[in-house]
C-alpha atoms as a PDB file:
ATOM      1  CA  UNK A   1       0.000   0.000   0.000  1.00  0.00           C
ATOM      2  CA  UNK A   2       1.657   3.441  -0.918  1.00  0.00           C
ATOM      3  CA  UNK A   3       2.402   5.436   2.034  1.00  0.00           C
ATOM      4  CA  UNK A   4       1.668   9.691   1.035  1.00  0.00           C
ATOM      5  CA  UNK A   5       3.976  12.051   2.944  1.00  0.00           C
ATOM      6  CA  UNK A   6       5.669  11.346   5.862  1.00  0.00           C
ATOM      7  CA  UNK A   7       4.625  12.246   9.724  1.00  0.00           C
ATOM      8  CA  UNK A   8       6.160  15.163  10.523  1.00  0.00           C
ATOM      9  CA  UNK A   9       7.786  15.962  13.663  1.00  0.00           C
ATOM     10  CA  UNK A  10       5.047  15.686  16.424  1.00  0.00           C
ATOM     11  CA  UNK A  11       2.956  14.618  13.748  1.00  0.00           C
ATOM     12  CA  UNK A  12       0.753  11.359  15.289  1.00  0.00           C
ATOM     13  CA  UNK A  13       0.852   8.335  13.494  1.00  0.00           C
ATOM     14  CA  UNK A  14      -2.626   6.876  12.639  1.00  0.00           C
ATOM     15  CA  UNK A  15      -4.354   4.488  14.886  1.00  0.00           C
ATOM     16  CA  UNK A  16      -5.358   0.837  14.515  1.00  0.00           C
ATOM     17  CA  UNK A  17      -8.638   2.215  14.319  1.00  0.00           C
ATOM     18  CA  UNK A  18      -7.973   4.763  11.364  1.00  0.00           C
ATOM     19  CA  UNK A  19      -6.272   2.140   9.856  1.00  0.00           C
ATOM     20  CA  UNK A  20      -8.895  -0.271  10.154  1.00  0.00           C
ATOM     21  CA  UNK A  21     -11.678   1.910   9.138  1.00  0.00           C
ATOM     22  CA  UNK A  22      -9.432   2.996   5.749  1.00  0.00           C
ATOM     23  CA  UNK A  23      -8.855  -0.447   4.417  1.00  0.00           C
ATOM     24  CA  UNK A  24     -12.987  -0.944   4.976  1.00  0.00           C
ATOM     25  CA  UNK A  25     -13.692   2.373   3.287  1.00  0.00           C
ATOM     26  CA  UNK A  26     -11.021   1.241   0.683  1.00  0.00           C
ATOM     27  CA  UNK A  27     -12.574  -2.457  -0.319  1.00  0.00           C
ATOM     28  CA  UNK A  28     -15.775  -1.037   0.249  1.00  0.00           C
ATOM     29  CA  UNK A  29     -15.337   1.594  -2.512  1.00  0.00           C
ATOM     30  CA  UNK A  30     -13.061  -0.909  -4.184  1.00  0.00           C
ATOM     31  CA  UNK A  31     -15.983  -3.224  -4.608  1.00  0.00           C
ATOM     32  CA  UNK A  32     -18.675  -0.423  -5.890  1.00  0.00           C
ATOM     33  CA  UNK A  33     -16.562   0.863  -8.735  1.00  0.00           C
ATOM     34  CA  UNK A  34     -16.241  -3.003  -9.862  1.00  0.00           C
ATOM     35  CA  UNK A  35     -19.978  -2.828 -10.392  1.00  0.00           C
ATOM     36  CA  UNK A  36     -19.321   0.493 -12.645  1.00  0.00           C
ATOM     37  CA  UNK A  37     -22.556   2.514 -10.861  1.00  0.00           C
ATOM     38  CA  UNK A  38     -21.262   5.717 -11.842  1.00  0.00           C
ATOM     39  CA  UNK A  39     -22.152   7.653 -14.750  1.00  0.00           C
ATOM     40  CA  UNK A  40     -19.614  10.551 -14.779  1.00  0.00           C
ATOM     41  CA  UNK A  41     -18.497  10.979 -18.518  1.00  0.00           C
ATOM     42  CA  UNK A  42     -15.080  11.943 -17.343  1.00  0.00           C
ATOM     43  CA  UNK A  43     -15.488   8.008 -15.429  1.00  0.00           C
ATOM     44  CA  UNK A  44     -16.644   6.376 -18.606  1.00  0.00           C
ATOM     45  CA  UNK A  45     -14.276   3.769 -19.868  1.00  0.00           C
ATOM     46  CA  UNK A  46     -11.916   4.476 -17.547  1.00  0.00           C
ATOM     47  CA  UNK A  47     -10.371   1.854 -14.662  1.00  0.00           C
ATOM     48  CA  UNK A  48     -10.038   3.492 -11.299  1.00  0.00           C
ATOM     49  CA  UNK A  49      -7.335   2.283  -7.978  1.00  0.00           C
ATOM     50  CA  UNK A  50      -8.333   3.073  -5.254  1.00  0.00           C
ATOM     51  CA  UNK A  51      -4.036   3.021  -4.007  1.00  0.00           C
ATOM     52  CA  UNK A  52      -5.152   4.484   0.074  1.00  0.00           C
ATOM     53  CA  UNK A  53      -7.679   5.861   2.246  1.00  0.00           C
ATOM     54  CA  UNK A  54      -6.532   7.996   5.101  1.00  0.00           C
ATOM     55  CA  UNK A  55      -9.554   8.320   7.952  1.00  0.00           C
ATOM     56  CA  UNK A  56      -9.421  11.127  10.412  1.00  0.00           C
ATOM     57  CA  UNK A  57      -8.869  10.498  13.638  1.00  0.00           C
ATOM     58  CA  UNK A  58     -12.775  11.329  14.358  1.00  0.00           C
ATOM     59  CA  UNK A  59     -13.687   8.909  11.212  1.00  0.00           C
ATOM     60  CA  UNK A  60     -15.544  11.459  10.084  1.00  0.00           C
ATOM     61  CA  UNK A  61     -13.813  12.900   6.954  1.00  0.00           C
ATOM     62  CA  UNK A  62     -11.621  10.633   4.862  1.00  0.00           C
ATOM     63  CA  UNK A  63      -9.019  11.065   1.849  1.00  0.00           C
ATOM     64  CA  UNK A  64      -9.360   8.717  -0.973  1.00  0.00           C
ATOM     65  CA  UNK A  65      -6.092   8.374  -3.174  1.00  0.00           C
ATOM     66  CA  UNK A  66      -7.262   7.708  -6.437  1.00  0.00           C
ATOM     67  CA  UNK A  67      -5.466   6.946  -9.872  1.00  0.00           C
ATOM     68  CA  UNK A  68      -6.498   5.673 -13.741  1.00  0.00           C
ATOM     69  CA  UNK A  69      -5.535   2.177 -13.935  1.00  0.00           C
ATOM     70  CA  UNK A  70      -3.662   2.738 -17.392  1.00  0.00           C
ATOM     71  CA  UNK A  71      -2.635   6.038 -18.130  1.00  0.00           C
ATOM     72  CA  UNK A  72      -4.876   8.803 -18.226  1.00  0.00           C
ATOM     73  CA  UNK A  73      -5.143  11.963 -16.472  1.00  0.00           C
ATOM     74  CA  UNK A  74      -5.032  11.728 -12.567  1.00  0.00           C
ATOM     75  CA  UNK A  75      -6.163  14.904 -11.766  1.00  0.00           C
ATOM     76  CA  UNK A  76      -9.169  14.229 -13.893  1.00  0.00           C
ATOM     77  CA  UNK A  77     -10.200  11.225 -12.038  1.00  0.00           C
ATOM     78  CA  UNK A  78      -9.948  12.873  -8.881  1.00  0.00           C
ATOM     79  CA  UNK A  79     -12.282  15.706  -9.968  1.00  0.00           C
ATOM     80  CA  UNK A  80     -14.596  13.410 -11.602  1.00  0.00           C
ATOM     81  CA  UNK A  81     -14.670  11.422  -8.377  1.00  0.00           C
ATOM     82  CA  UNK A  82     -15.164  14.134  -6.321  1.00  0.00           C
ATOM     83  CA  UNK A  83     -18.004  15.146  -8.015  1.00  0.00           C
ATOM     84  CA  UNK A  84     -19.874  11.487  -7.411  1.00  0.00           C
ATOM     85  CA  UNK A  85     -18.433  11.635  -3.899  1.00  0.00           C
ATOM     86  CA  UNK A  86     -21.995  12.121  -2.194  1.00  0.00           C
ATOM     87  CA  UNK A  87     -23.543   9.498  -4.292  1.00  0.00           C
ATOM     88  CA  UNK A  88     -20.558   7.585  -3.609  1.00  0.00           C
ATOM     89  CA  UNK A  89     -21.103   8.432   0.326  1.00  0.00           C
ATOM     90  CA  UNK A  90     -24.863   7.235   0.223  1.00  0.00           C
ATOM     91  CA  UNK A  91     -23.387   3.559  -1.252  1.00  0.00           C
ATOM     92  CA  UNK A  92     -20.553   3.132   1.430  1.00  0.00           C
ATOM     93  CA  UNK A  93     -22.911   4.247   3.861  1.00  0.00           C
ATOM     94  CA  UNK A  94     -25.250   1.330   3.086  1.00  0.00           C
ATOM     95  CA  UNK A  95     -22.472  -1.571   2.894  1.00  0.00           C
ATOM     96  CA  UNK A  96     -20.363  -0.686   5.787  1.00  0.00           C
ATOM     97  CA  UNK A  97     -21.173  -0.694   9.358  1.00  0.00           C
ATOM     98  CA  UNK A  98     -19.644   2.544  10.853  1.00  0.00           C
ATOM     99  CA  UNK A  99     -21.379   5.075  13.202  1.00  0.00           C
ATOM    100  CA  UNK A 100     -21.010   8.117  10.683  1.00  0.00           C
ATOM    101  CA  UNK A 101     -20.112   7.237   7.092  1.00  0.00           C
ATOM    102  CA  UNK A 102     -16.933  10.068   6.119  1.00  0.00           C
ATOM    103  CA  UNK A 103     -17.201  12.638   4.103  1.00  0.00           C
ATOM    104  CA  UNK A 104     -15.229  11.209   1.419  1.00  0.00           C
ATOM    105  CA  UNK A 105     -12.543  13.533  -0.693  1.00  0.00           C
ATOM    106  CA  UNK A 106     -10.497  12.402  -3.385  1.00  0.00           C
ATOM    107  CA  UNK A 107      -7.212  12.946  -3.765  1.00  0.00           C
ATOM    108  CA  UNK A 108      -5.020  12.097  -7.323  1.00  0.00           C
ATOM    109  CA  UNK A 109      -1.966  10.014  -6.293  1.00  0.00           C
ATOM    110  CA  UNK A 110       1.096  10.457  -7.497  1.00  0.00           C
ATOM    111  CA  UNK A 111       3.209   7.941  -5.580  1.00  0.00           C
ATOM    112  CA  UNK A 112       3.416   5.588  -9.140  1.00  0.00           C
ATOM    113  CA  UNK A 113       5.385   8.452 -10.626  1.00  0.00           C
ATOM    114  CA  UNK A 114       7.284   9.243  -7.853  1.00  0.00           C
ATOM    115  CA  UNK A 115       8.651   5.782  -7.901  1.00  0.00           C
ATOM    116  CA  UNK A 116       9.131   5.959 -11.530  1.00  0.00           C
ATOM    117  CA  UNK A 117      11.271   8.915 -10.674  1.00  0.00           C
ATOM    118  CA  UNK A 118      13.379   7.142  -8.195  1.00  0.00           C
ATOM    119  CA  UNK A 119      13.357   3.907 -10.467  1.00  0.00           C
ATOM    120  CA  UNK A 120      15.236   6.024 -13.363  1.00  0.00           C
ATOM    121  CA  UNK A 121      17.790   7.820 -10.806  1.00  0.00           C
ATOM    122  CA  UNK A 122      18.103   4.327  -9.458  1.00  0.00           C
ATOM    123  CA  UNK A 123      18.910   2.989 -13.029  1.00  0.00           C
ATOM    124  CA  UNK A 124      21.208   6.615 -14.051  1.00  0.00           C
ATOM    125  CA  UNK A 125      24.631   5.309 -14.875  1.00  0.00           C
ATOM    126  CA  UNK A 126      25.975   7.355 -12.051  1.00  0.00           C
ATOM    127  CA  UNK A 127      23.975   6.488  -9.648  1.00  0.00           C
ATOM    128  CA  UNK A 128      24.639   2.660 -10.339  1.00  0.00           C
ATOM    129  CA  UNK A 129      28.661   3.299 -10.224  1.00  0.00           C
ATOM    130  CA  UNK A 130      27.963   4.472  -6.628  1.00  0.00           C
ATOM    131  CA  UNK A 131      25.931   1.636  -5.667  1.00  0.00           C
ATOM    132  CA  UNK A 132      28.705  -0.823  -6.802  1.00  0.00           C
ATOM    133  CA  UNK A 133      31.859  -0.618  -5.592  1.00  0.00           C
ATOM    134  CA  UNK A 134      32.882  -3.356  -8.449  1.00  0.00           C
ATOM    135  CA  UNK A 135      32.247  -0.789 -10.999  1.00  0.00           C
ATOM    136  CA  UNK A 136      34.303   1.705  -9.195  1.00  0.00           C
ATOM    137  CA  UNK A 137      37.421  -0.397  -9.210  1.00  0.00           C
ATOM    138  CA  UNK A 138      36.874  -1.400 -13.027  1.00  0.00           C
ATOM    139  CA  UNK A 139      36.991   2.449 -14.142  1.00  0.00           C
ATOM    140  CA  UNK A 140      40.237   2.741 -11.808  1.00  0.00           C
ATOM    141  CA  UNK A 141      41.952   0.658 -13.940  1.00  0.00           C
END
């Protein structure tokens, strides 16, 4: 599961119950947008991961991190998401047994490319000479 940001100093970590109550929210959701009830046009055709869902510490509000499934235009998703959020709300709220169902808001992730990013510096010729110290030795010679 992608991990977004990292705590801060005196920043709390989530609790078990956050973290229970996120992967719910997550298969929950997971499982409606398998049964492809929304009719956004921005939505049509389009395969949605649902990557993390972040639940506050009230379990009130929670952030959805959303991405297409093939390439497409994050940011899009999240928007189009966003604006089936309160339908999406109403569904969640009738498969899931939780006191309040959260305000849902989605968020387009962007972990995938960052680990893209650090896959190609990983891969950089440079990078790889400093990684191993065989290679060093070789261009000594």
């Amino acid at each position: 599961m992608a991990r977004h940001g990292s705590p801060q100093s005196g920043a709390k970590m989530p609790s078990q119950r956050q973290l229970r109550a996120g992967e719910l929210i997550r298969h929950t959701l997971v499982e409606i947008l398998q049964r492809k009830e929304l009719r956004d046009s921005d939505l049509a055709g389009v395969d949605v991961t649902i990557t993390e869902v972040r639940a506050s510490p009230d379990l009130k509000n929670a952030r959805v991190y959303v991405a297409p499934l093939a390439h497409g235009d994050k940011e899009k998703v999240a928007k189009a998401m966003n604006r089936c959020a309160s339908f999406l709300r109403g569904l969640l709220g009738r498969e899931i047994e939780m006191k309040n169902t959260p305000l849902l808001r989605f968020v387009a992730d962007d972990s995938f490319d960052q680990a893209s990013r650090i896959d190609d510096l990983l891969a950089s010729p440079s990078v790889k000479r400093d990684l191993d110290p065989g290679l060093a030795d070789e261009d000594d010679d």
